[in-house]
PDB file of N, CA and C in Angstrom:
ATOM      1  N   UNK A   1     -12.630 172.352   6.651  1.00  0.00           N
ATOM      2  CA  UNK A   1     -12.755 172.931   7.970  1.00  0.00           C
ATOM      3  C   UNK A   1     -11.559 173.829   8.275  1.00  0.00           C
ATOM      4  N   UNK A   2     -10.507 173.416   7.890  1.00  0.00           N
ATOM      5  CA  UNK A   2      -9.293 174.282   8.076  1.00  0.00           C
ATOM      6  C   UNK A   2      -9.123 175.206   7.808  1.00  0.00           C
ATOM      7  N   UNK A   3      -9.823 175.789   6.241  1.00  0.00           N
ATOM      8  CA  UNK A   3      -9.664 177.395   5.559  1.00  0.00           C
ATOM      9  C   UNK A   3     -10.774 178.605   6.416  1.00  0.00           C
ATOM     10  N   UNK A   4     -12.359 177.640   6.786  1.00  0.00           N
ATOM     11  CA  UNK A   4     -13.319 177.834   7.710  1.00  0.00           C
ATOM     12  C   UNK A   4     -12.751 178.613   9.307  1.00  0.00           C
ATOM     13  N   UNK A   5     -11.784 177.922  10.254  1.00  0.00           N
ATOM     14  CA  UNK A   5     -11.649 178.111  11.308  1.00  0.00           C
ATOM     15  C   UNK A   5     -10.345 178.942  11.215  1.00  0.00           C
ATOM     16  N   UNK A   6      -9.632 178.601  10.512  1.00  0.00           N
ATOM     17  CA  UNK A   6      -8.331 178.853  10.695  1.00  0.00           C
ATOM     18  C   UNK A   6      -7.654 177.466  11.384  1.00  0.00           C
ATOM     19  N   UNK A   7      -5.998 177.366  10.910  1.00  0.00           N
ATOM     20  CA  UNK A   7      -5.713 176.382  11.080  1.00  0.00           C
ATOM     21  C   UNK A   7      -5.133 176.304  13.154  1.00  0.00           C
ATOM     22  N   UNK A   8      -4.820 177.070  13.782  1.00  0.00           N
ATOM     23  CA  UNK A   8      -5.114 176.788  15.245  1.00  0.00           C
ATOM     24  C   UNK A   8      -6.148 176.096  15.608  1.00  0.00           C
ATOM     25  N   UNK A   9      -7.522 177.107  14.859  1.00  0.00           N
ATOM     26  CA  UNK A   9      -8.644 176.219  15.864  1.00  0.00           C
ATOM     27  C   UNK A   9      -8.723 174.938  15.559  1.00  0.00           C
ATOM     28  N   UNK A  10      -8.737 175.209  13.771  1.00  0.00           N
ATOM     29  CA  UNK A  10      -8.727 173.280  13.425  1.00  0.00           C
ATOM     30  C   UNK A  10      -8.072 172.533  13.979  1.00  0.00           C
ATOM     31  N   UNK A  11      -6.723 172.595  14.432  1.00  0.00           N
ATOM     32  CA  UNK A  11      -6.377 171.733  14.997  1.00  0.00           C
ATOM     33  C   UNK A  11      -6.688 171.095  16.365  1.00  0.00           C
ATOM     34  N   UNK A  12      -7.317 172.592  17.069  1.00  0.00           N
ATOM     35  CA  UNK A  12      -7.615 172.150  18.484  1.00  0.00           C
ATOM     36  C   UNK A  12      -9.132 171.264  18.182  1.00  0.00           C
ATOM     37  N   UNK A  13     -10.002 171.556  17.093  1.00  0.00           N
ATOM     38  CA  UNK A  13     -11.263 170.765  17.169  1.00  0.00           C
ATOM     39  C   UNK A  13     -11.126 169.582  16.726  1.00  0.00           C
ATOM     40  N   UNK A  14      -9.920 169.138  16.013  1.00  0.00           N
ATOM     41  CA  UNK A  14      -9.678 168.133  15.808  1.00  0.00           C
ATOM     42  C   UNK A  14      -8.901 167.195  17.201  1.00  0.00           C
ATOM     43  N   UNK A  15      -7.825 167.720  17.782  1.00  0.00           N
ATOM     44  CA  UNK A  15      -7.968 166.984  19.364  1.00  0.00           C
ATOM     45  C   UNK A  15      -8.907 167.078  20.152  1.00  0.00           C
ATOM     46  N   UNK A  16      -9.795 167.833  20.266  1.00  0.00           N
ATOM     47  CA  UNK A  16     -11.179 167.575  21.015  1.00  0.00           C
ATOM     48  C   UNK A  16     -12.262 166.169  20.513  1.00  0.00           C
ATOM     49  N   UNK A  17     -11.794 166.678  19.146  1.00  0.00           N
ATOM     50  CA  UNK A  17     -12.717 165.344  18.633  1.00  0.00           C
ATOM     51  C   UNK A  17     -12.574 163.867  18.920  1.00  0.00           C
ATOM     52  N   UNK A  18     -10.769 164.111  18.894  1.00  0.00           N
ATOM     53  CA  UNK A  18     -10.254 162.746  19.025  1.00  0.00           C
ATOM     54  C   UNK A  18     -10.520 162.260  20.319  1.00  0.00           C
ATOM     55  N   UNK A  19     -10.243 163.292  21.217  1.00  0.00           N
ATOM     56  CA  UNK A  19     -10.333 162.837  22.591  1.00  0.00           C
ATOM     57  C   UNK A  19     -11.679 162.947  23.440  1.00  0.00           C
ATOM     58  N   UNK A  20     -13.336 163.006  22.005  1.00  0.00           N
ATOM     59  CA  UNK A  20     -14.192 162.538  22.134  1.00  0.00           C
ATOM     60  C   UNK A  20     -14.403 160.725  21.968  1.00  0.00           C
ATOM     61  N   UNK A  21     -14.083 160.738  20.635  1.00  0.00           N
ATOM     62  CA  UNK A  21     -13.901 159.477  20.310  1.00  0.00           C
ATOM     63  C   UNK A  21     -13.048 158.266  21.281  1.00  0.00           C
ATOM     64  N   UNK A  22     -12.120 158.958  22.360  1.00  0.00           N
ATOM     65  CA  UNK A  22     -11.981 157.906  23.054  1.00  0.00           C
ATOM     66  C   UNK A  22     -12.740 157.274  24.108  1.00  0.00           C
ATOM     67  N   UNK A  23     -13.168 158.791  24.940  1.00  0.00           N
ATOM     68  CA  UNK A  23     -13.961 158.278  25.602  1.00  0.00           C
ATOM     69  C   UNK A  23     -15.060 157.565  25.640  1.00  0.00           C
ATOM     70  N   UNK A  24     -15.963 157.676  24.087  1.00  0.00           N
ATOM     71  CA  UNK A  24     -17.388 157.181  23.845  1.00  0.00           C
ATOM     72  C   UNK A  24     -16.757 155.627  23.415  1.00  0.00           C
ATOM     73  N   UNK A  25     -15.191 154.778  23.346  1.00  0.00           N
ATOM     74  CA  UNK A  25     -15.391 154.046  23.092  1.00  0.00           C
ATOM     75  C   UNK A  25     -14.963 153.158  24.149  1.00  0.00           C
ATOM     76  N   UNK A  26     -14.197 154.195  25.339  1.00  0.00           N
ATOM     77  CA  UNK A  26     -14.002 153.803  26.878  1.00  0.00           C
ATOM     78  C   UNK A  26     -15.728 153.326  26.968  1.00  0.00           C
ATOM     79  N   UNK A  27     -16.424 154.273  27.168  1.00  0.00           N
ATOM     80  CA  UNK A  27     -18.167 153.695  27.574  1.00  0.00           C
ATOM     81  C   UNK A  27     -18.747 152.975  26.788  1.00  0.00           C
ATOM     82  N   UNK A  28     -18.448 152.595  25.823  1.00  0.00           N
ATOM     83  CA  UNK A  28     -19.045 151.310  25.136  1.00  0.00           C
ATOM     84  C   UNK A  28     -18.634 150.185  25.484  1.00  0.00           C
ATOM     85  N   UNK A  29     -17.184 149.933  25.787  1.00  0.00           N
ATOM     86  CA  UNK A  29     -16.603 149.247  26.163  1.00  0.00           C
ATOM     87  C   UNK A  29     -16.815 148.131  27.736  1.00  0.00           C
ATOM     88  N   UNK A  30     -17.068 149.395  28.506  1.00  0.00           N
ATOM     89  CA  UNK A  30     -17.825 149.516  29.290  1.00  0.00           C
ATOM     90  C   UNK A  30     -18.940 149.106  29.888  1.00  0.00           C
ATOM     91  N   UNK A  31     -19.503 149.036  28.750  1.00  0.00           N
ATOM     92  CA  UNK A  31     -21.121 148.941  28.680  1.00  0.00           C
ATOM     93  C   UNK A  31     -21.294 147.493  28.333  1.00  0.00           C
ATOM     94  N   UNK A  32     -20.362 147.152  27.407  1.00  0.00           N
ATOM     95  CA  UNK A  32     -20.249 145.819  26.832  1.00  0.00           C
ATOM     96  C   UNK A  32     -20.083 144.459  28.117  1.00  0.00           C
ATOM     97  N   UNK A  33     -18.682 145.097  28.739  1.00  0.00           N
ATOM     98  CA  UNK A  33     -18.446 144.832  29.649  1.00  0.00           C
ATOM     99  C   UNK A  33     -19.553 144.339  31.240  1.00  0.00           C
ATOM    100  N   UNK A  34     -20.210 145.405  31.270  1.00  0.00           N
ATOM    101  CA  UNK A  34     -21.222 145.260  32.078  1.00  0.00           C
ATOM    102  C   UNK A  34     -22.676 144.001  31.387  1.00  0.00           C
ATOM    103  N   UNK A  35     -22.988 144.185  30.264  1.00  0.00           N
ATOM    104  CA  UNK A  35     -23.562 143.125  29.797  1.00  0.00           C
ATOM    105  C   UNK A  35     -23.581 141.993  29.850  1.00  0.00           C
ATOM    106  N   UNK A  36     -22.268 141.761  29.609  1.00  0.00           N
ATOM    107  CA  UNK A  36     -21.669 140.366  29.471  1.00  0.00           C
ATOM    108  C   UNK A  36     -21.902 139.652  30.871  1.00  0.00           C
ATOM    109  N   UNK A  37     -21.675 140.704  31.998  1.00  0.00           N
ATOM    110  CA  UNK A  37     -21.228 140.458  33.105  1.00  0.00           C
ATOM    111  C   UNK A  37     -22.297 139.634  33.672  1.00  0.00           C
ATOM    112  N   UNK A  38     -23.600 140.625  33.678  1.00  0.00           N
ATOM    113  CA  UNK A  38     -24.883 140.380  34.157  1.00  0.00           C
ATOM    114  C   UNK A  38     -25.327 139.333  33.671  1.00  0.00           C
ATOM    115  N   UNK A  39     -25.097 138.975  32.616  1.00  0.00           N
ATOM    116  CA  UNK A  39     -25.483 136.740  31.822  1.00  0.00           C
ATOM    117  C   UNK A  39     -24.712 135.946  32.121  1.00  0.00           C
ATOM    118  N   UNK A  40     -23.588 136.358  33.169  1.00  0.00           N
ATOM    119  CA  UNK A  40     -22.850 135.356  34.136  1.00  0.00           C
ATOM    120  C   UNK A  40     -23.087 135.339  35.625  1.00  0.00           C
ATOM    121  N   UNK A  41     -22.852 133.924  36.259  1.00  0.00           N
ATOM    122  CA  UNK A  41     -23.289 133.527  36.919  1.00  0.00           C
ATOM    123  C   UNK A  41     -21.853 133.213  37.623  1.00  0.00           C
ATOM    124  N   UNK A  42     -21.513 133.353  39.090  1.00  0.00           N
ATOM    125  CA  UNK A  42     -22.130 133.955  40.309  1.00  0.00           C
ATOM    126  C   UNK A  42     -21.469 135.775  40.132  1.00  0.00           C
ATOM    127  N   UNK A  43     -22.395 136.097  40.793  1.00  0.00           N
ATOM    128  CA  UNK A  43     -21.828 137.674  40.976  1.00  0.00           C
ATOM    129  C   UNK A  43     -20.483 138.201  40.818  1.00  0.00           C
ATOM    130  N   UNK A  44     -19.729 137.333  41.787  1.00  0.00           N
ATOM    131  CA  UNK A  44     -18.341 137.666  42.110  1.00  0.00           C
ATOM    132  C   UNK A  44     -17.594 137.802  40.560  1.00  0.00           C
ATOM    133  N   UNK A  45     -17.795 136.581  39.873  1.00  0.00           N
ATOM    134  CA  UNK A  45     -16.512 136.279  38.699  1.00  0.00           C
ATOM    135  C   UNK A  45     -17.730 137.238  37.888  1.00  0.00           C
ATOM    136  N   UNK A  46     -18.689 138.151  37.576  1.00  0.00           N
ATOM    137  CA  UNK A  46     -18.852 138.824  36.438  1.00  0.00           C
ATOM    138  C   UNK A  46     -18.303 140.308  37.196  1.00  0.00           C
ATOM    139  N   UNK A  47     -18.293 140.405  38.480  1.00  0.00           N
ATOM    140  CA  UNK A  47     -17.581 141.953  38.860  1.00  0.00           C
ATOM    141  C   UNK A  47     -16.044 141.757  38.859  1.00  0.00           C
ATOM    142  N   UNK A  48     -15.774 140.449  38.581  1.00  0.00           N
ATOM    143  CA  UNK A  48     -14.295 140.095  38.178  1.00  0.00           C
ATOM    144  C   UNK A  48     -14.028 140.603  36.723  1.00  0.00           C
ATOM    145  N   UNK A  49     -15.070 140.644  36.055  1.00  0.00           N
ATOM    146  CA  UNK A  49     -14.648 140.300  34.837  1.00  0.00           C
ATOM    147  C   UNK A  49     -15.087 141.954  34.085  1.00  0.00           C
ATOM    148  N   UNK A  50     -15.555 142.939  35.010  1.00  0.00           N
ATOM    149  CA  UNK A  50     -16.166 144.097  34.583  1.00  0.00           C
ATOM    150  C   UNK A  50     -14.340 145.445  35.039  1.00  0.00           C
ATOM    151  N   UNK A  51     -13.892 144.366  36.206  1.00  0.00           N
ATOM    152  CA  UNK A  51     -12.763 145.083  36.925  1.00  0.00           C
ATOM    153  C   UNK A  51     -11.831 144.639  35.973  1.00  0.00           C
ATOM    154  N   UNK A  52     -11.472 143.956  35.113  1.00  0.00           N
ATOM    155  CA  UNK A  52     -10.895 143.614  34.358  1.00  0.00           C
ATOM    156  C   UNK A  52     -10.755 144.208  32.935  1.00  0.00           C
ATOM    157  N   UNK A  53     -11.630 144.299  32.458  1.00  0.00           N
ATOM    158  CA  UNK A  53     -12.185 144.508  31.534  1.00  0.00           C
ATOM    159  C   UNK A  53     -11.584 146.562  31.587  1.00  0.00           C
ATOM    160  N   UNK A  54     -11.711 147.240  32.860  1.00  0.00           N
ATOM    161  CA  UNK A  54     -11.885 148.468  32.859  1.00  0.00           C
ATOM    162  C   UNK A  54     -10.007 148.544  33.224  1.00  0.00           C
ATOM    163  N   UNK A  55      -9.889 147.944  34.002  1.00  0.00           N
ATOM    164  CA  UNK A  55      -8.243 147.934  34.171  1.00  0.00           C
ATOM    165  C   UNK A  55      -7.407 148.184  32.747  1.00  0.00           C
ATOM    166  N   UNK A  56      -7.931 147.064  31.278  1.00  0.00           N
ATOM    167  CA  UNK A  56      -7.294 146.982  30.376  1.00  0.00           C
ATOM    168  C   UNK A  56      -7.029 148.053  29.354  1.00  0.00           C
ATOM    169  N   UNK A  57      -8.414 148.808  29.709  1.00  0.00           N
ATOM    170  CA  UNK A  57      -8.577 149.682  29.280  1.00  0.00           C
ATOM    171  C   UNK A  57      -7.688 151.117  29.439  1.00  0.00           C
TER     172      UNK A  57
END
């Protein structure tokens, strides 16, 4: 990719990429988070545990 773009752009598509990859694993995370949440019982301690979960993040 580097000889392809030249090495500026490569580098910038390579921090774009990276700072794809975080976010899609912020929303998985996320997502996980919210799952878990909803097969616990009472409301309160799984939106405890979703606020938590996103804080650590």
């Amino acid at each position: 990719m580097n000889k392809q773009l030249g090495e500026p752009w490569a580098s910038e598509v390579e921090r774009c990429r990276d700072e794809l990859v975080e976010v899609a694993r912020f929303g998985l995370e996320l997502l996980l988070a919210e799952r878990r949440a909803r097969r616990e019982r009472p409301a309160k301690e799984a939106k405890k545990r979703v606020v938590a979960t996103v804080r650590a993040l």
